[in-house]
C-alpha atoms as a PDB file:
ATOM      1  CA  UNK A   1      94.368 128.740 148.064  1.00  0.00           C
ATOM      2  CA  UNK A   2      95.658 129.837 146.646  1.00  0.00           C
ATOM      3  CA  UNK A   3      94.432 128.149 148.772  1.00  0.00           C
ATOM      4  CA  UNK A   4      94.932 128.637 149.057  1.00  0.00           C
ATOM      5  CA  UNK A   5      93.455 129.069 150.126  1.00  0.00           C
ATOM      6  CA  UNK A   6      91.449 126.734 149.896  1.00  0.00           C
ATOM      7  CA  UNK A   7      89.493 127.087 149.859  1.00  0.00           C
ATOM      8  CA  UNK A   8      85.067 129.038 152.093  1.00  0.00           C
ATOM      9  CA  UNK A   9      83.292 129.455 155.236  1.00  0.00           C
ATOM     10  CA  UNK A  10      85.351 130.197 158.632  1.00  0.00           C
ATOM     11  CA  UNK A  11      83.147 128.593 161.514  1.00  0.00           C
ATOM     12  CA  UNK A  12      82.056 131.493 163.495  1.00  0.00           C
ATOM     13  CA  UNK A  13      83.397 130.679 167.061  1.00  0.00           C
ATOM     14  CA  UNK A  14      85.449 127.950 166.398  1.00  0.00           C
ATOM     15  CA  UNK A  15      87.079 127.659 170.049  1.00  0.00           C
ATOM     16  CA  UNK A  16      91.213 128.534 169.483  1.00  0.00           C
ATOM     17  CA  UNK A  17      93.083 126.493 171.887  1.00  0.00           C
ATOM     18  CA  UNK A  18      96.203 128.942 173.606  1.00  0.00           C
ATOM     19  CA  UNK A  19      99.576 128.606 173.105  1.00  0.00           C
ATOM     20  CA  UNK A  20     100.919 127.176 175.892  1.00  0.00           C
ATOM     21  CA  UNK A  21      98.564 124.108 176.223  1.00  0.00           C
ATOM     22  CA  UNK A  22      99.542 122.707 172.650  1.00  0.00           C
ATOM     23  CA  UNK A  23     101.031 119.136 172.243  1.00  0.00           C
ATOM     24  CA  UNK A  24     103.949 120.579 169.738  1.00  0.00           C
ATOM     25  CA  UNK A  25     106.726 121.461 172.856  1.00  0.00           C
ATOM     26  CA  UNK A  26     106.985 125.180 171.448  1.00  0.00           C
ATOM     27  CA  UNK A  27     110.053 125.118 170.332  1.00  0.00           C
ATOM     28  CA  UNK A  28     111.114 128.796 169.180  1.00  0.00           C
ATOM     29  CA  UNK A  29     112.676 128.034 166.094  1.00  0.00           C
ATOM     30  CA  UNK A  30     113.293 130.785 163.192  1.00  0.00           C
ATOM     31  CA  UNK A  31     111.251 131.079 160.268  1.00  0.00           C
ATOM     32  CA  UNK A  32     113.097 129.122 157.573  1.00  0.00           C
ATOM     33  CA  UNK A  33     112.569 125.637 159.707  1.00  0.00           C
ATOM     34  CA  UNK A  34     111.566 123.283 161.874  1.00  0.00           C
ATOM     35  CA  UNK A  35     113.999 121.914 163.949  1.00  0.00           C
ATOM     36  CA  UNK A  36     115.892 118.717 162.917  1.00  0.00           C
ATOM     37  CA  UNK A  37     114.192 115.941 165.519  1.00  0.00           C
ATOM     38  CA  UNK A  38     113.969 112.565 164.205  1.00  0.00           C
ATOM     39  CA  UNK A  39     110.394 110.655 163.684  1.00  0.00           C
ATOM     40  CA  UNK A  40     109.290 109.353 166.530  1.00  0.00           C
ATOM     41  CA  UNK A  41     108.554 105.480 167.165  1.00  0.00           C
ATOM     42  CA  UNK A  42     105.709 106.396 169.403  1.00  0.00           C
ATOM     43  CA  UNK A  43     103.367 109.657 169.626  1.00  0.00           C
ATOM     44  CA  UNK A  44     101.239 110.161 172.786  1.00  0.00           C
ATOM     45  CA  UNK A  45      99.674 113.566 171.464  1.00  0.00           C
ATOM     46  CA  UNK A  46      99.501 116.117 168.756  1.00  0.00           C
ATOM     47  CA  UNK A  47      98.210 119.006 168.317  1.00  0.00           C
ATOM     48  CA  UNK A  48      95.687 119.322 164.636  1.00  0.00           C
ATOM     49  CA  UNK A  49      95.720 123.014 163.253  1.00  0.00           C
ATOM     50  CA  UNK A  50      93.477 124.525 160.127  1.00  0.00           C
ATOM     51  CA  UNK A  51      92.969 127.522 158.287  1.00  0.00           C
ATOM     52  CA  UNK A  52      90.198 130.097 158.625  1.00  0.00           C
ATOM     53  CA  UNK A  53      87.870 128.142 156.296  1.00  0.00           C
ATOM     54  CA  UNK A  54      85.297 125.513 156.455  1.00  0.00           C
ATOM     55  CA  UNK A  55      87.124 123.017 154.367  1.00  0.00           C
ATOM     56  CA  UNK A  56      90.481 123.072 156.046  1.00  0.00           C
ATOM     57  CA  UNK A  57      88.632 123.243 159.410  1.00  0.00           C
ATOM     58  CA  UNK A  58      86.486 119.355 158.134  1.00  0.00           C
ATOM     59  CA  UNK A  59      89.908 118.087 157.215  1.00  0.00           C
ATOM     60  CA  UNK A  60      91.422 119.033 160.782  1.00  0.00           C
ATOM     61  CA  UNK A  61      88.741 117.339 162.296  1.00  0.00           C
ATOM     62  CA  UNK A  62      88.829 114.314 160.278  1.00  0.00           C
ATOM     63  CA  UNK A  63      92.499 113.848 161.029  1.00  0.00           C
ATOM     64  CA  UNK A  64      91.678 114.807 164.339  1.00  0.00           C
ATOM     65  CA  UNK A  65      89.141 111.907 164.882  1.00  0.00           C
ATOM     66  CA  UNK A  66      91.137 109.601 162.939  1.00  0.00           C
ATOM     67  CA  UNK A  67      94.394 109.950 165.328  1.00  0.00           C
ATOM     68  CA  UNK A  68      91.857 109.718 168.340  1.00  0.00           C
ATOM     69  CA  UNK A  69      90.316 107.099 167.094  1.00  0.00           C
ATOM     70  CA  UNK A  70      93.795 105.216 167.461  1.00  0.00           C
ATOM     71  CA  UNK A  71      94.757 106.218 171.580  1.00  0.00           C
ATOM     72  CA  UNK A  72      96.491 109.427 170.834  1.00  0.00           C
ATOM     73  CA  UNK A  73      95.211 112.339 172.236  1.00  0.00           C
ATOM     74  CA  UNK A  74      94.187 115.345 169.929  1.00  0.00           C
ATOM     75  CA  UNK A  75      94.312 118.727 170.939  1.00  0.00           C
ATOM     76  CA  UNK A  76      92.715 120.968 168.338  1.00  0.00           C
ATOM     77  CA  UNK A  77      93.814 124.795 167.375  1.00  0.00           C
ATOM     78  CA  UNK A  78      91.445 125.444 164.471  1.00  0.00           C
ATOM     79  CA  UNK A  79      90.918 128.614 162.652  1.00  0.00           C
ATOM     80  CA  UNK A  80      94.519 129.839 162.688  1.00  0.00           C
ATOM     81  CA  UNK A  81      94.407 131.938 159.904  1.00  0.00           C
ATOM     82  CA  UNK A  82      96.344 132.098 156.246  1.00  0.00           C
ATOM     83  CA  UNK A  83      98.675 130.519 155.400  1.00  0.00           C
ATOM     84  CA  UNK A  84     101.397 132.585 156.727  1.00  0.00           C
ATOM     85  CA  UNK A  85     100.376 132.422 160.319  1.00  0.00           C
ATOM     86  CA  UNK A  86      99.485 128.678 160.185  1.00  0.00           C
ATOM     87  CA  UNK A  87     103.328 127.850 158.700  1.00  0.00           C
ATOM     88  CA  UNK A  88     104.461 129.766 161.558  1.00  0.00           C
ATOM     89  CA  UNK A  89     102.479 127.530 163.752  1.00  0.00           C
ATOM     90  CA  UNK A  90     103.821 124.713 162.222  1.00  0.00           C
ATOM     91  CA  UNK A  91     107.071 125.754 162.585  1.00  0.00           C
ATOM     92  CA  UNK A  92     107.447 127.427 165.824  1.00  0.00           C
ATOM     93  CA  UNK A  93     106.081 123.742 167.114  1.00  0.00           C
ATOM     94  CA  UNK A  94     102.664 125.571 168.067  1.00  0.00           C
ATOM     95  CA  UNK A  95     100.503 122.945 166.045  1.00  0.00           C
ATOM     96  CA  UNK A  96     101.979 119.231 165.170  1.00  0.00           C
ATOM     97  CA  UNK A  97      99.782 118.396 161.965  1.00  0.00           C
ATOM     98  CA  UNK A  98      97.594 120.786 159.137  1.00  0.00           C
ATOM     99  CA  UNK A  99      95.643 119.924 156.148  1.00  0.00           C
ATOM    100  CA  UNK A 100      97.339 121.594 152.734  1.00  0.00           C
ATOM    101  CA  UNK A 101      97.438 121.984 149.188  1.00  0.00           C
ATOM    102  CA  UNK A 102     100.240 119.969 147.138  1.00  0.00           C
ATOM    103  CA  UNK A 103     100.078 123.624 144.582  1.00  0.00           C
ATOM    104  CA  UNK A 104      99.346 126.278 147.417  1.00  0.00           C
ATOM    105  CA  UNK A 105     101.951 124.739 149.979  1.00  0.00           C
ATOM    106  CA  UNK A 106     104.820 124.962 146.895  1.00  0.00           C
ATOM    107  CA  UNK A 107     104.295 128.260 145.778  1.00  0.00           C
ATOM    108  CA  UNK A 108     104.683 129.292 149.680  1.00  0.00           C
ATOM    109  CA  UNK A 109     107.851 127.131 149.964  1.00  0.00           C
ATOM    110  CA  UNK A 110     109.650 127.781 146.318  1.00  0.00           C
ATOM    111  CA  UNK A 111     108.240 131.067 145.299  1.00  0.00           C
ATOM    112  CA  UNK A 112     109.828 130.577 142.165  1.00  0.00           C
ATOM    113  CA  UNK A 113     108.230 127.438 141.411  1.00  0.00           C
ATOM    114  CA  UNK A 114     105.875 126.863 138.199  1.00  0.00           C
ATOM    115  CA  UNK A 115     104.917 123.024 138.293  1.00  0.00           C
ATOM    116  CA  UNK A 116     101.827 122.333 137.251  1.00  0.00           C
ATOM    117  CA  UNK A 117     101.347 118.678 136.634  1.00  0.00           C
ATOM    118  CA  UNK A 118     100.204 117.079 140.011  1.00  0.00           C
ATOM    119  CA  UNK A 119     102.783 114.466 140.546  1.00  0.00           C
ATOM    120  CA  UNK A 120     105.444 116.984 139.790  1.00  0.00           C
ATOM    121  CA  UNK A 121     104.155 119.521 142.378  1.00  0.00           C
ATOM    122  CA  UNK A 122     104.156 116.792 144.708  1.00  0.00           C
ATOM    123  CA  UNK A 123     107.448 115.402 144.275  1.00  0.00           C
ATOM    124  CA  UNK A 124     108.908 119.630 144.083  1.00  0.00           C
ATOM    125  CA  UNK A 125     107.203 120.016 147.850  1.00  0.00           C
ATOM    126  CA  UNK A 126     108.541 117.478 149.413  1.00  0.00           C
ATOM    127  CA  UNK A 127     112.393 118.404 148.235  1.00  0.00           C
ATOM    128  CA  UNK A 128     110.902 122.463 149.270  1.00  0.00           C
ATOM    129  CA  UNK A 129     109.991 121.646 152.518  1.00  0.00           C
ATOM    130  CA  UNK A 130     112.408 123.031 155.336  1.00  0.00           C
ATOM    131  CA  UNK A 131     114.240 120.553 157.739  1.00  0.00           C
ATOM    132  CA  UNK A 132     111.669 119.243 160.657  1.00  0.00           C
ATOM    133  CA  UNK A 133     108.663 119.359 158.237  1.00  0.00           C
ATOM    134  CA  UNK A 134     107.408 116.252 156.118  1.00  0.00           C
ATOM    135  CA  UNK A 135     104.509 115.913 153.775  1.00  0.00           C
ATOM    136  CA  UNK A 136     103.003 112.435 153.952  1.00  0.00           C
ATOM    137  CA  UNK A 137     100.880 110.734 151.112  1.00  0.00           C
ATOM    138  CA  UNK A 138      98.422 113.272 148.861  1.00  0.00           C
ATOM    139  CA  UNK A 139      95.380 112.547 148.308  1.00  0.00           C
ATOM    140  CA  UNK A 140      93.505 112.120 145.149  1.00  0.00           C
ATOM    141  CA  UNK A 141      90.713 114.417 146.461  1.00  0.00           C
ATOM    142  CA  UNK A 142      91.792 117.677 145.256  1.00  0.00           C
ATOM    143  CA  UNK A 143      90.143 121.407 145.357  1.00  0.00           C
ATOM    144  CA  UNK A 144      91.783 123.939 142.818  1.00  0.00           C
ATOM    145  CA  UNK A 145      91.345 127.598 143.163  1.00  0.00           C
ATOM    146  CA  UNK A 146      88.985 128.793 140.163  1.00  0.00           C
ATOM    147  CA  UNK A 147      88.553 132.754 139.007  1.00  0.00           C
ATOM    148  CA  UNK A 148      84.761 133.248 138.819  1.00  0.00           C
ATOM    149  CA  UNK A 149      82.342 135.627 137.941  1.00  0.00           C
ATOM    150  CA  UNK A 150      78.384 135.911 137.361  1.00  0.00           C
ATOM    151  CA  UNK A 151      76.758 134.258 134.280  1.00  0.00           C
ATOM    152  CA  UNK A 152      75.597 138.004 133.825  1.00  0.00           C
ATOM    153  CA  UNK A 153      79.007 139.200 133.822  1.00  0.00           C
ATOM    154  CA  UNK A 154      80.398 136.563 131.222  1.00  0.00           C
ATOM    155  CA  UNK A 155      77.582 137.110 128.953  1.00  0.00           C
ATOM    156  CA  UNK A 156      77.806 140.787 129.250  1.00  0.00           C
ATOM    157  CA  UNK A 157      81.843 141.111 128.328  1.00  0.00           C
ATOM    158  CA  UNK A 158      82.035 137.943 126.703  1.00  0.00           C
ATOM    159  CA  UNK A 159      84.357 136.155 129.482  1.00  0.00           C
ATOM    160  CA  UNK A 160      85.502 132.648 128.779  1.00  0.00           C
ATOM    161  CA  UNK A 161      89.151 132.914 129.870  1.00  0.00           C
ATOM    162  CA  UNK A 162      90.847 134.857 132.265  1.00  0.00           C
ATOM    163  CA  UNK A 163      92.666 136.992 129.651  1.00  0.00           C
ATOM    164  CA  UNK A 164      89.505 138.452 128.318  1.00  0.00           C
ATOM    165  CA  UNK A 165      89.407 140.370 131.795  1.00  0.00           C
ATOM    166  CA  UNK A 166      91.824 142.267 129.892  1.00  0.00           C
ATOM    167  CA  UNK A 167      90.560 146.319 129.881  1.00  0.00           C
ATOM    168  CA  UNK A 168      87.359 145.445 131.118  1.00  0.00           C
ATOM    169  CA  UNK A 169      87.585 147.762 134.091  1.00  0.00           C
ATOM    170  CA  UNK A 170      86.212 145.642 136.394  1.00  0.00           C
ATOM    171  CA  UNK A 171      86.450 145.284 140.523  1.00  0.00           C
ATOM    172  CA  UNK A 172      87.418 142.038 141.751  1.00  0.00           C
ATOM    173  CA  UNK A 173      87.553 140.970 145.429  1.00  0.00           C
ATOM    174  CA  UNK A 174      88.628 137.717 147.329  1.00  0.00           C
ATOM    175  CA  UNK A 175      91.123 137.332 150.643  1.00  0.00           C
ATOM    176  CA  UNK A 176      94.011 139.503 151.282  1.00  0.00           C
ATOM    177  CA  UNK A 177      96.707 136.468 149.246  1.00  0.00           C
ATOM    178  CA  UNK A 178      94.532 136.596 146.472  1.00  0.00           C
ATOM    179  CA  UNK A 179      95.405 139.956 145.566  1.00  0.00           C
ATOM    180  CA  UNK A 180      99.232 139.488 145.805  1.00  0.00           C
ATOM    181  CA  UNK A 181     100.310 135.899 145.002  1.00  0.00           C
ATOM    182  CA  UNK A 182     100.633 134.703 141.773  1.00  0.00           C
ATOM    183  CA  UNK A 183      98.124 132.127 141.678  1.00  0.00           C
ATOM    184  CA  UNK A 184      95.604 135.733 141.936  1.00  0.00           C
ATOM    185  CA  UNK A 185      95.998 139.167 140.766  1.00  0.00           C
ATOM    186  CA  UNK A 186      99.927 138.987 140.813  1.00  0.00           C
ATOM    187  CA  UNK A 187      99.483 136.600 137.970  1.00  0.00           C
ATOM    188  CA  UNK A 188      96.453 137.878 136.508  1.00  0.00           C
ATOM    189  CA  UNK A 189      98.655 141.088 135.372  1.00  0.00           C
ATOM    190  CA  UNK A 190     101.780 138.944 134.898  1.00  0.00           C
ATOM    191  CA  UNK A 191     100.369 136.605 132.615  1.00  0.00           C
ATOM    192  CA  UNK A 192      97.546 137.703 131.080  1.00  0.00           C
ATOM    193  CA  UNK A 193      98.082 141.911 131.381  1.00  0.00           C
ATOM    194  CA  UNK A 194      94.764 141.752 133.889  1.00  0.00           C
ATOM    195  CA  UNK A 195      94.290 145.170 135.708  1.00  0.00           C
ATOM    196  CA  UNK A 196      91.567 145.544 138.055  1.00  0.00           C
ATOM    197  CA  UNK A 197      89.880 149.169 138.905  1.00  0.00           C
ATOM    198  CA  UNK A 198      89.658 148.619 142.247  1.00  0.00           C
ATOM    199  CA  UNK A 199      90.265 145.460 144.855  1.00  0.00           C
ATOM    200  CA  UNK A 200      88.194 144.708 148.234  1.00  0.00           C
ATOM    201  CA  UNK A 201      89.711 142.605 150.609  1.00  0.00           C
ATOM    202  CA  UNK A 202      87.091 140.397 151.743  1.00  0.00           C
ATOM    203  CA  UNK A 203      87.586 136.521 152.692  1.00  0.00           C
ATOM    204  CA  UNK A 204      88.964 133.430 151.229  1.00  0.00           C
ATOM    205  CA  UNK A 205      86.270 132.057 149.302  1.00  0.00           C
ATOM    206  CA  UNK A 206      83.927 133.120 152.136  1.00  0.00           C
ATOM    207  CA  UNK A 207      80.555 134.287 152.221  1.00  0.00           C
ATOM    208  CA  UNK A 208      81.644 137.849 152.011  1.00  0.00           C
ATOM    209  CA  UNK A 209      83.229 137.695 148.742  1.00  0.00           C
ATOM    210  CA  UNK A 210      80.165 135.177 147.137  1.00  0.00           C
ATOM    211  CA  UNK A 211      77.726 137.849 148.690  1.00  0.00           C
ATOM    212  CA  UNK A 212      79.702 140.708 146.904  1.00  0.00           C
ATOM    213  CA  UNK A 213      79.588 138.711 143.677  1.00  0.00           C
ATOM    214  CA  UNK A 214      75.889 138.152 143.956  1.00  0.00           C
ATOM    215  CA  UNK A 215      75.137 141.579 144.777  1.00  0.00           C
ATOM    216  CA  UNK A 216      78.225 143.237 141.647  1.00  0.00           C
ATOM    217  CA  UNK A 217      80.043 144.902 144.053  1.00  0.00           C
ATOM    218  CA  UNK A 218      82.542 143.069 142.974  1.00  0.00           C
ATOM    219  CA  UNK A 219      83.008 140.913 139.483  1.00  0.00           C
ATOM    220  CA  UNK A 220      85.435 138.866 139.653  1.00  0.00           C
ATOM    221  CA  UNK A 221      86.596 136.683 142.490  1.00  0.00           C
ATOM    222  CA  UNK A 222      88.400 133.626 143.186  1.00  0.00           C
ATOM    223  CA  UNK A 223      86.192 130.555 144.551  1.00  0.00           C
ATOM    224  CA  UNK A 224      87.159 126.912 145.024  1.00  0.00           C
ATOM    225  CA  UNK A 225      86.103 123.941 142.890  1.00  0.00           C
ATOM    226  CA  UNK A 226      85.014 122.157 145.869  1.00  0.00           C
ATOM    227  CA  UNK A 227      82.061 125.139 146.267  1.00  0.00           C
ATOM    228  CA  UNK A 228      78.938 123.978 145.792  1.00  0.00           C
ATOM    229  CA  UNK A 229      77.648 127.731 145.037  1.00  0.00           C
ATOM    230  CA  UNK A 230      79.061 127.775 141.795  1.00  0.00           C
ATOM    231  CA  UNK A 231      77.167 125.178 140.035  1.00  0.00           C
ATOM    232  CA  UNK A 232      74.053 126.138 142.068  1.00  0.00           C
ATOM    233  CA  UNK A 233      74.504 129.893 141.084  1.00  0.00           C
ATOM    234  CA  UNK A 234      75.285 128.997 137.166  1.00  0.00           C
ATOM    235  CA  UNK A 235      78.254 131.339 137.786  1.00  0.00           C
ATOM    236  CA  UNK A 236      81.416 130.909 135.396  1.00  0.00           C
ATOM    237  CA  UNK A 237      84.660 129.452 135.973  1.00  0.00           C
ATOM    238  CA  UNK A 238      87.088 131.338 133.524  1.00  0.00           C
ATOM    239  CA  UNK A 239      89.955 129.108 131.802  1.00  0.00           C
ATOM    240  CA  UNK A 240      93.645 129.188 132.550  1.00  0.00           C
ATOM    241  CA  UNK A 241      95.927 128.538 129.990  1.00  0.00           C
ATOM    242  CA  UNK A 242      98.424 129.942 130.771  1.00  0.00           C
ATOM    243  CA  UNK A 243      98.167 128.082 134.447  1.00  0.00           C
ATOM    244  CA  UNK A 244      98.766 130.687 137.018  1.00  0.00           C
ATOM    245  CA  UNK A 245      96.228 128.365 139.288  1.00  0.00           C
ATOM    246  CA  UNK A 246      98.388 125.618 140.820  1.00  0.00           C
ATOM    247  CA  UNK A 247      97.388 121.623 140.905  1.00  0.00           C
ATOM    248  CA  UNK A 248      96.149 121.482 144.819  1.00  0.00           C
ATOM    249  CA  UNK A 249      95.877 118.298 146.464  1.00  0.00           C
ATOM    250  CA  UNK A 250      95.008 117.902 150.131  1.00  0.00           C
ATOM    251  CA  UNK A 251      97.982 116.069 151.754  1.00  0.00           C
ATOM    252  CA  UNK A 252      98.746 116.549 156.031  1.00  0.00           C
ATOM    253  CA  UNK A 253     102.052 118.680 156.221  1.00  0.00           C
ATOM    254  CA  UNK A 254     103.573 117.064 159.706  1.00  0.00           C
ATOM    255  CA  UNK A 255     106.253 117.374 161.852  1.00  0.00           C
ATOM    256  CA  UNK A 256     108.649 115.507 161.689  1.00  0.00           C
ATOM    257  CA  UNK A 257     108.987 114.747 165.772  1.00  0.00           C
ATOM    258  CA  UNK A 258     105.394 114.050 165.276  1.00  0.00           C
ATOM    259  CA  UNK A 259     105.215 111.660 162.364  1.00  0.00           C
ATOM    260  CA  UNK A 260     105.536 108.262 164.022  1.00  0.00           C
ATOM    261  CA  UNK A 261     104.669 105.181 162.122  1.00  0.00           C
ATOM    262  CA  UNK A 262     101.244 104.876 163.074  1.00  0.00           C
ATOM    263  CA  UNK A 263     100.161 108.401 163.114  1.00  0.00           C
ATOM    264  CA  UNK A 264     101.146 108.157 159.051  1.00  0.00           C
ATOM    265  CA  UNK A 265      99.481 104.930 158.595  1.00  0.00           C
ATOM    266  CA  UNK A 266      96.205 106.742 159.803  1.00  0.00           C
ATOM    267  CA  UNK A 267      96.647 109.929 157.878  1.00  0.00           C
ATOM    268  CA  UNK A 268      97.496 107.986 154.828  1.00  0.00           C
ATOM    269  CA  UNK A 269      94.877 105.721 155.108  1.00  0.00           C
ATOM    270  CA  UNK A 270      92.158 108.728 155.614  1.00  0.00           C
ATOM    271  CA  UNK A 271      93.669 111.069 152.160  1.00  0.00           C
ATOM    272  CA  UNK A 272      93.458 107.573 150.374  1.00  0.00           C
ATOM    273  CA  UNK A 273      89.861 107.450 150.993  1.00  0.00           C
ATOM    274  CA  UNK A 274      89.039 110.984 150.335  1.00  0.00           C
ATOM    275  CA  UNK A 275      87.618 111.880 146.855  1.00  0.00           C
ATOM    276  CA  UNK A 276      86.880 115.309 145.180  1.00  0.00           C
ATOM    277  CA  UNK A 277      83.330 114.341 145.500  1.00  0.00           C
ATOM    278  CA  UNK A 278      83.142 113.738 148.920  1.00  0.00           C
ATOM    279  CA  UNK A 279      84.680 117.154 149.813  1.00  0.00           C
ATOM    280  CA  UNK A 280      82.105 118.822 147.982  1.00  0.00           C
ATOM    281  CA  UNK A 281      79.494 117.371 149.206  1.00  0.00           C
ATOM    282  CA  UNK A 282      81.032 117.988 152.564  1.00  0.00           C
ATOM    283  CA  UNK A 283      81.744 120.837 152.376  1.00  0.00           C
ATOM    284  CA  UNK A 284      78.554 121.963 151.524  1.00  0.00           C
ATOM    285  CA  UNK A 285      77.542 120.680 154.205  1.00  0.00           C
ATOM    286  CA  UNK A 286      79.115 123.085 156.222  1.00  0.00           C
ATOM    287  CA  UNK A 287      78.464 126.492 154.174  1.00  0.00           C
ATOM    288  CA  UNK A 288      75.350 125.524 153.066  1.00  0.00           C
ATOM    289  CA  UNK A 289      73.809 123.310 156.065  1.00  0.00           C
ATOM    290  CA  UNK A 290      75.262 125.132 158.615  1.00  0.00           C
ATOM    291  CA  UNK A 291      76.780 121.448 159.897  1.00  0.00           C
ATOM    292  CA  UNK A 292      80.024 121.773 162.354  1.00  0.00           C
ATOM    293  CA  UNK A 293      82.933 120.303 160.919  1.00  0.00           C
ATOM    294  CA  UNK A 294      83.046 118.245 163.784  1.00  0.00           C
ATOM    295  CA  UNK A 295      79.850 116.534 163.153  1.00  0.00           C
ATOM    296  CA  UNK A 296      80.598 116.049 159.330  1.00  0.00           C
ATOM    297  CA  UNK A 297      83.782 114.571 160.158  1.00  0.00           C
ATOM    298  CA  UNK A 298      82.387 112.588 162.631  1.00  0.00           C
ATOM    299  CA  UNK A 299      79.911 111.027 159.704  1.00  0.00           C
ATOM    300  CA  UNK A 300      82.568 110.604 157.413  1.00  0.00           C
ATOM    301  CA  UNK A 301      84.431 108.313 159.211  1.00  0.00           C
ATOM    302  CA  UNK A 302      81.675 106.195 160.564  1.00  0.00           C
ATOM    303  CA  UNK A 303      80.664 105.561 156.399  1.00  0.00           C
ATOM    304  CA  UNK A 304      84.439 105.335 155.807  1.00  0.00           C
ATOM    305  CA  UNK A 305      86.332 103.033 158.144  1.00  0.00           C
ATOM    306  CA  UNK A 306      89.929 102.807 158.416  1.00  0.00           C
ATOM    307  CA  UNK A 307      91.445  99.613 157.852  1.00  0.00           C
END
């Protein structure tokens, strides 16, 4: 994610809620904020978005269950789409509440941004984020973006970091961000002088763009480190050091007419439970078990109560 871009699967006909029936009031704001209402001292209902992949789609759905789980009634508008389109969401009062990426979420906000130590990225976003939006506590479960390629692939050109993809005339593949933020190719050819031969827009960490790895149509692609597949495959995670890939993470990125007391207290108390371990395992889950998010959610919480 990026995050991205997080991070993976989109649940094929995940039911998108319209418009008109979400719990956010719709308040057509302009792009560069969110209105200026204060924090509630009561919320009735919100309305949970996600991105188009599985992992954002669990964490939706965990929130979700953990807010109904307290009286307040959930309305859920999953699968929104990248991260453009959900900020829009977010800020045109469409959705209340989505899962993000402490890394992802600042690049978006402060393009020119290059913290990469995770309390410092945490502490940037928060001063980044546009009036009427709040981040609340992150989480210590976290899921980087990783550049990947085939065992075959390494052993055949000798790939350990991401700068030996240097003149290797390779094809590399991944969601439409990937190949123009800087945490993808943007930074591939700032940073390291990466050139690709050719690019196919695929998905975000999706089972297109592990398929095309599998098969070489592509070589290179960018995975998450939640993914289960790569340890499974044996495929390679290249190095970064010169850290184009940003520290993400997960932490809810609320409204603030939406982020009354309790509603924080729950989200808090559900990223404070979350581990790096759990989302994989999760996650997989999903991709791999062909689980809905809604059911793995649902079994998370019952093994993790809130307090």
């Amino acid at each position: 994610m990026l995050r991205s871009t997080l991070i993976r699967t989109a649940i094929a006909g995940a039911a998108v809620l319209g418009l008109a029936g979400c719990g956010g009031g719709g308040n057509q704001l302009g792009n560069d904020n969110a209105g200026s209402s204060p924090a509630p001292s009561k919320v009735t209902s919100i309305t949970v978005g996600s991105a188009d992949f599985s992992e954002s789609q669990l964490l939706a759905e965990i929130y979700g269950q953990a807010l109904a789980a307290k009286g307040i009634d959930v309305k859920k508008k999953p699968n929104i789409g990248n991260r453009e389109t959900y900020m829009a969401a977010i800020k045109d009062g469409s959705v209340d509440l989505v899962p993000e990426y402490t890394g992802a979420s600042l690049a978006y906000f402060d393009k020119n941004s290059t913290e990469t130590d995770p309390e410092k990225a945490y502490d940037a976003l928060k001063k980044a984020l546009p009036s009427g939006l709040e981040i609340l506590e992150k989480s210590p479960a976290a899921d980087e973006d990783t550049i990947v390629v085939t065992k075959q692939t390494a052993d055949k050109y000798n790939l350990k970091s991401i700068g030996d993809l240097k003149g290797k005339n390779l094809v590399a593949g991944g969601s439409s961000e990937f190949k123009v933020r800087t945490a993808g190719l943007k930074g591939m050819k700032e940073k390291y002088d990466v050139d690709f031969k050719d690019y196919k827009t695929l998905d975000a960490g999706g089972p297109l763009s592990i398929k095309a790895l599998e098969d070489n149509t592509i070589q290179v692609t960018d995975l998450f480190t939640t993914q289960a597949v790569i340890k499974d495959k044996g495929w390679v995670q290249l190095e970064d050091p010169e850290h184009i890939l940003p520290p993400n993470n997960i932490v809810p990125l609320i409204r603030t007419d939406h982020k009354s007391d309790d509603v924080a207290a729950t989200l808090n108390a559900v990223d404070a439970k979350l581990t790096t371990d759990d989302l994989t395992a999760l996650v997989k889950r999903i991709d791999v078990g062909k689980e809905s998010a809604d059911a793995v959610a649902k079994d998370w919480l019952s093994k993790n109560p809130l307090s």
